[in-house]
PDB file of N, CA and C in Angstrom:
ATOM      1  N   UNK A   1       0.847  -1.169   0.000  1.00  0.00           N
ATOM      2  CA  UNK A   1       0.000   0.000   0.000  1.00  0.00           C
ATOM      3  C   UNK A   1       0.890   1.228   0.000  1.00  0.00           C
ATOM      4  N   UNK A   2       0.624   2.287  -0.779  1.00  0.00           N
ATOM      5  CA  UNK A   2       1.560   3.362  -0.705  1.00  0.00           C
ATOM      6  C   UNK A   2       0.875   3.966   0.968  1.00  0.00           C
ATOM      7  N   UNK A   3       2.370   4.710   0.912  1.00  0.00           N
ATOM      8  CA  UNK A   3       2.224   4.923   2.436  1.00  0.00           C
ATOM      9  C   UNK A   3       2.339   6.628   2.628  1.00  0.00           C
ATOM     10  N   UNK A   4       1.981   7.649   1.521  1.00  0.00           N
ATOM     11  CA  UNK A   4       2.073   8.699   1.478  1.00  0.00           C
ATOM     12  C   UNK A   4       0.404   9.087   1.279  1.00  0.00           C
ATOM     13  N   UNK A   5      -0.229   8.177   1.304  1.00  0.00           N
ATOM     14  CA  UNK A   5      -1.866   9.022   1.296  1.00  0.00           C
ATOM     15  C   UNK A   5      -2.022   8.553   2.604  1.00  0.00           C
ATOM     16  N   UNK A   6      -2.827  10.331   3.012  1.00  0.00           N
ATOM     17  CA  UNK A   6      -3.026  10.578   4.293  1.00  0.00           C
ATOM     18  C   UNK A   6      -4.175   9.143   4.634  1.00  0.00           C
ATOM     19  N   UNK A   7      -4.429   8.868   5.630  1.00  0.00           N
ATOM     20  CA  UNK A   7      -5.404   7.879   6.247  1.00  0.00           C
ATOM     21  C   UNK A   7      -6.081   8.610   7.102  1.00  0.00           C
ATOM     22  N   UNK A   8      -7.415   9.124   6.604  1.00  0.00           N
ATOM     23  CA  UNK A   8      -8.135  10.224   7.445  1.00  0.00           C
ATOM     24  C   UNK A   8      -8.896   8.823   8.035  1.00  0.00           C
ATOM     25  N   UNK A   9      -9.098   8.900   9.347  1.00  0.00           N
ATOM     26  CA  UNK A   9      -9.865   8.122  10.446  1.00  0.00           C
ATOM     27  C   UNK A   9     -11.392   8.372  10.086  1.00  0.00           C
ATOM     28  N   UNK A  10     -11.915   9.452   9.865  1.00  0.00           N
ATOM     29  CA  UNK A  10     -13.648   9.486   9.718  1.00  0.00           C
ATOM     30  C   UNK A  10     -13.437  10.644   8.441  1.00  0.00           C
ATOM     31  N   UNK A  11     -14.607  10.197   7.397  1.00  0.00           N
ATOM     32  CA  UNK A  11     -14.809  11.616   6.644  1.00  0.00           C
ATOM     33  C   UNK A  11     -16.300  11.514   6.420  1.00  0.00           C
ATOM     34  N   UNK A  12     -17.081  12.534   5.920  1.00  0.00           N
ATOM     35  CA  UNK A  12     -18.570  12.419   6.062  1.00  0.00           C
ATOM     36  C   UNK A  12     -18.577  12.520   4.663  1.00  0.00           C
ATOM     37  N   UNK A  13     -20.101  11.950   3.974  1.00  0.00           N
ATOM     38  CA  UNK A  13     -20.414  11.771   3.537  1.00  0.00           C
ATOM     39  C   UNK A  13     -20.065  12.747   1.936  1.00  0.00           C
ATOM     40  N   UNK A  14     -20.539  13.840   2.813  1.00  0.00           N
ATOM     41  CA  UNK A  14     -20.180  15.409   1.999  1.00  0.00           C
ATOM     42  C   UNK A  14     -18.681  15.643   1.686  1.00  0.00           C
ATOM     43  N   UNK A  15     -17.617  15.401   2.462  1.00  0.00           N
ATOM     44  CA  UNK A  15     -16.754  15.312   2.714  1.00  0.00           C
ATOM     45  C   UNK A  15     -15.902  14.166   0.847  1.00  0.00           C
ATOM     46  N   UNK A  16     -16.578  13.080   1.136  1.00  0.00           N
ATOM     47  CA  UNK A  16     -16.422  12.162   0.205  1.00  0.00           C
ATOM     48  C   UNK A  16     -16.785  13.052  -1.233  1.00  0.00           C
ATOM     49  N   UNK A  17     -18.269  13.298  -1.599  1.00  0.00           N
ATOM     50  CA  UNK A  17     -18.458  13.626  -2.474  1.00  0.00           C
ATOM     51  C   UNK A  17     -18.064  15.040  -3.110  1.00  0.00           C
ATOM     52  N   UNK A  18     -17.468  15.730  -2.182  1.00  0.00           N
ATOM     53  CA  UNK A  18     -16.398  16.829  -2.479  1.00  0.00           C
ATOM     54  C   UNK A  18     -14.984  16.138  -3.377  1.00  0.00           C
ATOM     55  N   UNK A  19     -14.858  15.567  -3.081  1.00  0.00           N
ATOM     56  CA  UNK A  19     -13.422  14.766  -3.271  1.00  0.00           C
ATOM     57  C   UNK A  19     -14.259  13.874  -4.639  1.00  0.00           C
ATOM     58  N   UNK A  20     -14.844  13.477  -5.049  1.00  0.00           N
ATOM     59  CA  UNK A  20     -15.356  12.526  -6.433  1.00  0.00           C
ATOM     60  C   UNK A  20     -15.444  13.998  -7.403  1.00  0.00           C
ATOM     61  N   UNK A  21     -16.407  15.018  -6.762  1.00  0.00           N
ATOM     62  CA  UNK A  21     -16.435  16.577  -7.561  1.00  0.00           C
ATOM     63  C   UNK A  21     -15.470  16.784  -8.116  1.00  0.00           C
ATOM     64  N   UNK A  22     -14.367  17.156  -7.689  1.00  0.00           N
ATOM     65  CA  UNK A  22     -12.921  17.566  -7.543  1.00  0.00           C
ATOM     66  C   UNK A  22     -12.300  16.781  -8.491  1.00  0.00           C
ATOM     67  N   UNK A  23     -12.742  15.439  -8.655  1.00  0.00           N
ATOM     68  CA  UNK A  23     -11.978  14.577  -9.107  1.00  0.00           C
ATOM     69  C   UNK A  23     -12.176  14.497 -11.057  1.00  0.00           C
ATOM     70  N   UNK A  24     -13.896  14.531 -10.519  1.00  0.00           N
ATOM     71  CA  UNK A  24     -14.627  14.657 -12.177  1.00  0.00           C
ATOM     72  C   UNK A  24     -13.728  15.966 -12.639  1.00  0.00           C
ATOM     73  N   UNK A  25     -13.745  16.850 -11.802  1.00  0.00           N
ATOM     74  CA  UNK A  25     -13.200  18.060 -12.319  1.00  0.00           C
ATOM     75  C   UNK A  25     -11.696  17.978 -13.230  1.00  0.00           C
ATOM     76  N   UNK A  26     -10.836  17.568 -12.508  1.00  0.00           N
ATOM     77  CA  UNK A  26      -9.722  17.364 -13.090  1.00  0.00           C
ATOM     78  C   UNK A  26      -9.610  16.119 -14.140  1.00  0.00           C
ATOM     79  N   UNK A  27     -10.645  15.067 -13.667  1.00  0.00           N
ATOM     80  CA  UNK A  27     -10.567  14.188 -15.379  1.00  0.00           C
ATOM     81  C   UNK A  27     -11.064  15.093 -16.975  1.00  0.00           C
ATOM     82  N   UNK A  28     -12.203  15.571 -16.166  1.00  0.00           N
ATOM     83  CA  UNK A  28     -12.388  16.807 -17.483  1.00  0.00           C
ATOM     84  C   UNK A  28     -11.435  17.632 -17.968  1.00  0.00           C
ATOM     85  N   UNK A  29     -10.745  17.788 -17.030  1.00  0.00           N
ATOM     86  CA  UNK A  29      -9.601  18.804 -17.571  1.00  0.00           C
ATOM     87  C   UNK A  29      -8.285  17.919 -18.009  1.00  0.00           C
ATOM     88  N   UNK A  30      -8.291  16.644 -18.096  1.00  0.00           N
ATOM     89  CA  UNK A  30      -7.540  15.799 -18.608  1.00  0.00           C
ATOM     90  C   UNK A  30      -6.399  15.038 -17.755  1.00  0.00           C
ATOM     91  N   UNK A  31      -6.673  15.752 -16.819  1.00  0.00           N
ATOM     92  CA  UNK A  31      -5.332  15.001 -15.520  1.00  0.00           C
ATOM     93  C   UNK A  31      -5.976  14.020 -15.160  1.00  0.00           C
ATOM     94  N   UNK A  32      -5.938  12.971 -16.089  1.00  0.00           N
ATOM     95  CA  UNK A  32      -6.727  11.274 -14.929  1.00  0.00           C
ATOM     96  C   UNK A  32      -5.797  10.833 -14.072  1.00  0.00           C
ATOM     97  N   UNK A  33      -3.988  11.318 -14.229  1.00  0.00           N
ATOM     98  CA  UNK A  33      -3.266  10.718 -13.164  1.00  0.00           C
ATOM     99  C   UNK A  33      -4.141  11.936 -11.291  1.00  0.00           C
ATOM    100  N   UNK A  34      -4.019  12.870 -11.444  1.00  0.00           N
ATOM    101  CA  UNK A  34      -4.713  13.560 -10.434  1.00  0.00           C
ATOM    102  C   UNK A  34      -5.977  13.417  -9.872  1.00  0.00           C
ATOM    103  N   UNK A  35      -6.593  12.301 -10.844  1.00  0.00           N
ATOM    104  CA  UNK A  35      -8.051  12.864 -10.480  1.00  0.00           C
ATOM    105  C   UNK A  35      -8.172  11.323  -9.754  1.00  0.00           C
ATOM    106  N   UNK A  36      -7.196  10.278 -10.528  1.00  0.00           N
ATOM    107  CA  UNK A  36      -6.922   8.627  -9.877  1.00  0.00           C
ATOM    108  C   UNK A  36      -6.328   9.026  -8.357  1.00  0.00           C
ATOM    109  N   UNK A  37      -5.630   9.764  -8.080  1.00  0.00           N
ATOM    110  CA  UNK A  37      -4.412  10.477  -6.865  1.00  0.00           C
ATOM    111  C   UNK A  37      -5.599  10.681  -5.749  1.00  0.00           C
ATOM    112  N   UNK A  38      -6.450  11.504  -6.569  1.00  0.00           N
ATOM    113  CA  UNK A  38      -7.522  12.152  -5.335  1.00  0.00           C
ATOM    114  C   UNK A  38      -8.587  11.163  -5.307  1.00  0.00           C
ATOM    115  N   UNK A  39      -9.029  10.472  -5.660  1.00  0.00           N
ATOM    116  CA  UNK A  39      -9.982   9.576  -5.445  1.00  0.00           C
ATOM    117  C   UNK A  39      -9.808   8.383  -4.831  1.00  0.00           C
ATOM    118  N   UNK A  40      -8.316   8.287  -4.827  1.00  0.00           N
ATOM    119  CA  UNK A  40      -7.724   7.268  -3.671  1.00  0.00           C
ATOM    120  C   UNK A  40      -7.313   7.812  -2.051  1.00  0.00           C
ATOM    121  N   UNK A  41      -8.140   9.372  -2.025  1.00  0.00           N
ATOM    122  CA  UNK A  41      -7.954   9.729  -0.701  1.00  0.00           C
ATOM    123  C   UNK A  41      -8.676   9.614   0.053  1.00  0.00           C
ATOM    124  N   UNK A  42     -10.417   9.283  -0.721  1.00  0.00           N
ATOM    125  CA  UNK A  42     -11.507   8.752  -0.261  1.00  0.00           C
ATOM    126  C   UNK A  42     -11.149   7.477   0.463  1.00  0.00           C
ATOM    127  N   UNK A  43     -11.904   6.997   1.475  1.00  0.00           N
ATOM    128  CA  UNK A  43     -12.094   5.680   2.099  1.00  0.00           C
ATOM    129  C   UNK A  43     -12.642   4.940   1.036  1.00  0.00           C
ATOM    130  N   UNK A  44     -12.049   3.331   0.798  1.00  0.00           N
ATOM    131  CA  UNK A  44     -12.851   2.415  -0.203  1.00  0.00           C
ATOM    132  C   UNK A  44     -13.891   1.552   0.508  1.00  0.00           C
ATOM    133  N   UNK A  45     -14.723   1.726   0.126  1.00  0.00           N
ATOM    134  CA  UNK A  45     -16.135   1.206   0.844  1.00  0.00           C
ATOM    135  C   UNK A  45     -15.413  -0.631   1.536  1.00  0.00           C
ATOM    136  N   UNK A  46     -15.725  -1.041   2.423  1.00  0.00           N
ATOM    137  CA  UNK A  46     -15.208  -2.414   3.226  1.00  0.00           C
ATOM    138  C   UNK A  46     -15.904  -3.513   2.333  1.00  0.00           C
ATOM    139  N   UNK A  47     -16.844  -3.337   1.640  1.00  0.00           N
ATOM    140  CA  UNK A  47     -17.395  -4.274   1.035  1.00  0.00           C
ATOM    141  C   UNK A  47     -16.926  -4.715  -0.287  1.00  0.00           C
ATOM    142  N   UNK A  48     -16.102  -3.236  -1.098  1.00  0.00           N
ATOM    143  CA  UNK A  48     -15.671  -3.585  -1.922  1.00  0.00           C
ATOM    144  C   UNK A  48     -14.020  -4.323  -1.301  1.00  0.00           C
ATOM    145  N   UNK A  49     -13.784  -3.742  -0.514  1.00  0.00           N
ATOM    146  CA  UNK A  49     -12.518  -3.947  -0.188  1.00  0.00           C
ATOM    147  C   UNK A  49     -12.469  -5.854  -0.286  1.00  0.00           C
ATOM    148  N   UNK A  50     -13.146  -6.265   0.717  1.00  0.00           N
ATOM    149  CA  UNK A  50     -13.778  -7.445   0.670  1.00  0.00           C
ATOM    150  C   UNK A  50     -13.872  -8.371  -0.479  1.00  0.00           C
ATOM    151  N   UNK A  51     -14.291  -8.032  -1.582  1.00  0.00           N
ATOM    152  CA  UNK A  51     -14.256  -8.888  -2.643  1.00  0.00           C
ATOM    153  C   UNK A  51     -13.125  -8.462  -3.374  1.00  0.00           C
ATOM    154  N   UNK A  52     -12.102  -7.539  -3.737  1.00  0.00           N
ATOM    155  CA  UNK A  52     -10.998  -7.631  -4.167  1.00  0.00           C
ATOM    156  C   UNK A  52     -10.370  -8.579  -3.272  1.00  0.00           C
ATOM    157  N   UNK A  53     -10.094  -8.589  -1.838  1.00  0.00           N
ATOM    158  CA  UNK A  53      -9.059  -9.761  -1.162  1.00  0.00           C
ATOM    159  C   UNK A  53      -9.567 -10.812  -1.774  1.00  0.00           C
ATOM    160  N   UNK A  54     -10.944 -11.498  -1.726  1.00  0.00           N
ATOM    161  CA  UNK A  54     -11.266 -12.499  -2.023  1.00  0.00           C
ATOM    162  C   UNK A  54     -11.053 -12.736  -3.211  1.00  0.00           C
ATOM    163  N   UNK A  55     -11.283 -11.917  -3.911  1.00  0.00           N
ATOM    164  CA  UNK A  55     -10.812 -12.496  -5.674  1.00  0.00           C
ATOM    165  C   UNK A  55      -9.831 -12.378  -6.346  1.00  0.00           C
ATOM    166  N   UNK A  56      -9.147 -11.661  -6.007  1.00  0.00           N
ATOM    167  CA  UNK A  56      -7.635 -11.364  -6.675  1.00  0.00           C
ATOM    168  C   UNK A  56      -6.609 -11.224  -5.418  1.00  0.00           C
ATOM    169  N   UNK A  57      -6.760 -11.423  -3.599  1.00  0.00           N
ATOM    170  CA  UNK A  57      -5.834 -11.134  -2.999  1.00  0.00           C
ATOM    171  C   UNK A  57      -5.605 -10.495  -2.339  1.00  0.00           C
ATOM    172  N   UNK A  58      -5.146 -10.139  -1.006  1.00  0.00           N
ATOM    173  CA  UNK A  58      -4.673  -9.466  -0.477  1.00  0.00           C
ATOM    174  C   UNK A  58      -3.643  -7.975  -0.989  1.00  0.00           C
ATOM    175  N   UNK A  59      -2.795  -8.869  -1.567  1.00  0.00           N
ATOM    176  CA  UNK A  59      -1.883  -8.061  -2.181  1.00  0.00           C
ATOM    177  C   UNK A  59      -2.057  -7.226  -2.835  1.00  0.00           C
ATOM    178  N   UNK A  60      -2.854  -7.555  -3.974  1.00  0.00           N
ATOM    179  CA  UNK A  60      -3.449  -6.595  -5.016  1.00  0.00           C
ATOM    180  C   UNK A  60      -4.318  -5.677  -4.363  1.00  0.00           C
ATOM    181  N   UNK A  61      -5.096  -5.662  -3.064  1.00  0.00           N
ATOM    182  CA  UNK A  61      -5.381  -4.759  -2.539  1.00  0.00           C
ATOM    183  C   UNK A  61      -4.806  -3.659  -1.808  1.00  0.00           C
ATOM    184  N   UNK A  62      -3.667  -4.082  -1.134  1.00  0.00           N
ATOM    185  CA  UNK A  62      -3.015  -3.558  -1.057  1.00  0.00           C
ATOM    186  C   UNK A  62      -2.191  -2.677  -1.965  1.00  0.00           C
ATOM    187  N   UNK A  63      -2.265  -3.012  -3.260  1.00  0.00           N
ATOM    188  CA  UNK A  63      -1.058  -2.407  -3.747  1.00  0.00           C
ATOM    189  C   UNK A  63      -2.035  -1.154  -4.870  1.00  0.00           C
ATOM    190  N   UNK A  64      -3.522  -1.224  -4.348  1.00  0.00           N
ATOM    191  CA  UNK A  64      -4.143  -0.221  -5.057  1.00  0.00           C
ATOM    192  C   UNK A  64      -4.026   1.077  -4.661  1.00  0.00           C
ATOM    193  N   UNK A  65      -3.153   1.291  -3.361  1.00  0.00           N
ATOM    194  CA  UNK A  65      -3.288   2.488  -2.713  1.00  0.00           C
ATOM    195  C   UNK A  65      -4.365   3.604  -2.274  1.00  0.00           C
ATOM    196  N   UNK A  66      -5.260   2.415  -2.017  1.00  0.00           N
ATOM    197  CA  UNK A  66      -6.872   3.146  -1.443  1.00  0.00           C
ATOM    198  C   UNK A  66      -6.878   3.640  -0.158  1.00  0.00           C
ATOM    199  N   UNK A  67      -7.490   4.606   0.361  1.00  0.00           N
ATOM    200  CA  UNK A  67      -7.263   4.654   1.701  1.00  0.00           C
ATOM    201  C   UNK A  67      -8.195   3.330   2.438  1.00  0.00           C
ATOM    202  N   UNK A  68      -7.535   3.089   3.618  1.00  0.00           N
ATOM    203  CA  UNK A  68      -8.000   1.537   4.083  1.00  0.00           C
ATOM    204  C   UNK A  68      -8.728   1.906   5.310  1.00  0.00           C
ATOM    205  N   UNK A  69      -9.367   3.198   5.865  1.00  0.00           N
ATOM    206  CA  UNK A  69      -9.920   3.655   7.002  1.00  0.00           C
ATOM    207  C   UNK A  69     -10.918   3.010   7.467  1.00  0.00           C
ATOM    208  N   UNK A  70     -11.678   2.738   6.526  1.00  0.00           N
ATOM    209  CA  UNK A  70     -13.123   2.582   6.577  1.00  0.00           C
ATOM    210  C   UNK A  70     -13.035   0.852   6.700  1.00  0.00           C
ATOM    211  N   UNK A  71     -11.698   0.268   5.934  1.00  0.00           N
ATOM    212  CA  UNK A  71     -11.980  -1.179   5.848  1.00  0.00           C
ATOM    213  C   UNK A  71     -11.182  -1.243   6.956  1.00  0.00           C
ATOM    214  N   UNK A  72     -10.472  -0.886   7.675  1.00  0.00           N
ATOM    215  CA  UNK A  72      -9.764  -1.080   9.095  1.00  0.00           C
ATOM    216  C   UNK A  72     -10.991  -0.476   9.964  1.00  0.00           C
ATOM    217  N   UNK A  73     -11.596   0.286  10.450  1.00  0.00           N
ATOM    218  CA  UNK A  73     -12.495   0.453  11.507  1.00  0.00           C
ATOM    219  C   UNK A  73     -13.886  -1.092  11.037  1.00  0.00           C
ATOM    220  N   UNK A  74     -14.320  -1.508  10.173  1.00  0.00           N
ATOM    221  CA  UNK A  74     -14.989  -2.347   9.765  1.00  0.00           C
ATOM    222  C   UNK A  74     -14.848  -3.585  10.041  1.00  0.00           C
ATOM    223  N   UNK A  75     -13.314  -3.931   9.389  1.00  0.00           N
ATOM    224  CA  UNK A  75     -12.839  -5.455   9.735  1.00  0.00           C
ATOM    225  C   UNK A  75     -11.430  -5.651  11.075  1.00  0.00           C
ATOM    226  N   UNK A  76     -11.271  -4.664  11.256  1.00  0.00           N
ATOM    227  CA  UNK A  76      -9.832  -4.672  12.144  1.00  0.00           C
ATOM    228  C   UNK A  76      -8.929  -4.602  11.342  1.00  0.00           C
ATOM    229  N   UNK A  77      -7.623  -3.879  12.206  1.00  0.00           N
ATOM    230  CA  UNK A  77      -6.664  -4.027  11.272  1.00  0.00           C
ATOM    231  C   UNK A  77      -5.553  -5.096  10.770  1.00  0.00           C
ATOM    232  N   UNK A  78      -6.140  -6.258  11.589  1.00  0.00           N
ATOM    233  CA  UNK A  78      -5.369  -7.782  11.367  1.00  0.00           C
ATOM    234  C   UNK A  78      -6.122  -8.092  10.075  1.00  0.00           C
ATOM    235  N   UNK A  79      -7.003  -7.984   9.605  1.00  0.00           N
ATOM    236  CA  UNK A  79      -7.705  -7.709   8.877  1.00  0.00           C
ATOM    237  C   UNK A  79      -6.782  -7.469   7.163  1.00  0.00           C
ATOM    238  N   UNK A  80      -5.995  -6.760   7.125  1.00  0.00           N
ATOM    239  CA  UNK A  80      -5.819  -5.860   6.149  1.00  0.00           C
ATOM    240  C   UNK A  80      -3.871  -7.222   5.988  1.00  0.00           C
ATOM    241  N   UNK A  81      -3.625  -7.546   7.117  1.00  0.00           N
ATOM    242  CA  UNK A  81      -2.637  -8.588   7.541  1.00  0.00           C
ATOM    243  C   UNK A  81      -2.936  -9.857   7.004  1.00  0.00           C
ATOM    244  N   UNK A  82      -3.927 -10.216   6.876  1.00  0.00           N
ATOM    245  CA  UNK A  82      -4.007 -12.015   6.417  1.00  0.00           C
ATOM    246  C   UNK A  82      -4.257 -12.085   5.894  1.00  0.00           C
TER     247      UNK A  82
END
């Protein structure tokens, strides 16, 4: 997991969809590396998180550089380990 995106502990809802805004914004404007950057600062929902381990791995989840907040308060963080 890259280890330079912040890991915000709680973000609200509004909070999230500020950050997808932001994001459309800059794919429109053609930066998809920026707009991929900021949309991995969002929490990835635990459920999706969940079926990537299961189907492709641990690893590969890890190595998407999602923030893991939401799937660590959800599953624990041994969790994110096995």
């Amino acid at each position: 997991m890259e280890t330079n995106m912040p890991q915000v502990e709680t973000m609200t809802l509004d909070e999230k969809l500020a950050i997808c805004c932001k994001a459309a914004e800059l794919r429109k404007a053609g930066d998809k590396e920026g707009a991929t950057r900021l949309m991995k600062t969002a929490p990835i929902p635990p459920y999706i998180a969940k079926v990537i381990k299961e189907k492709v791995g641990l690893d590969v989840l890890l190595s998407t550089g999602w923030n893991m907040s939401e799937v660590e308060a959800e599953y624990g963080p041994d969790w994110l380990r096995n």
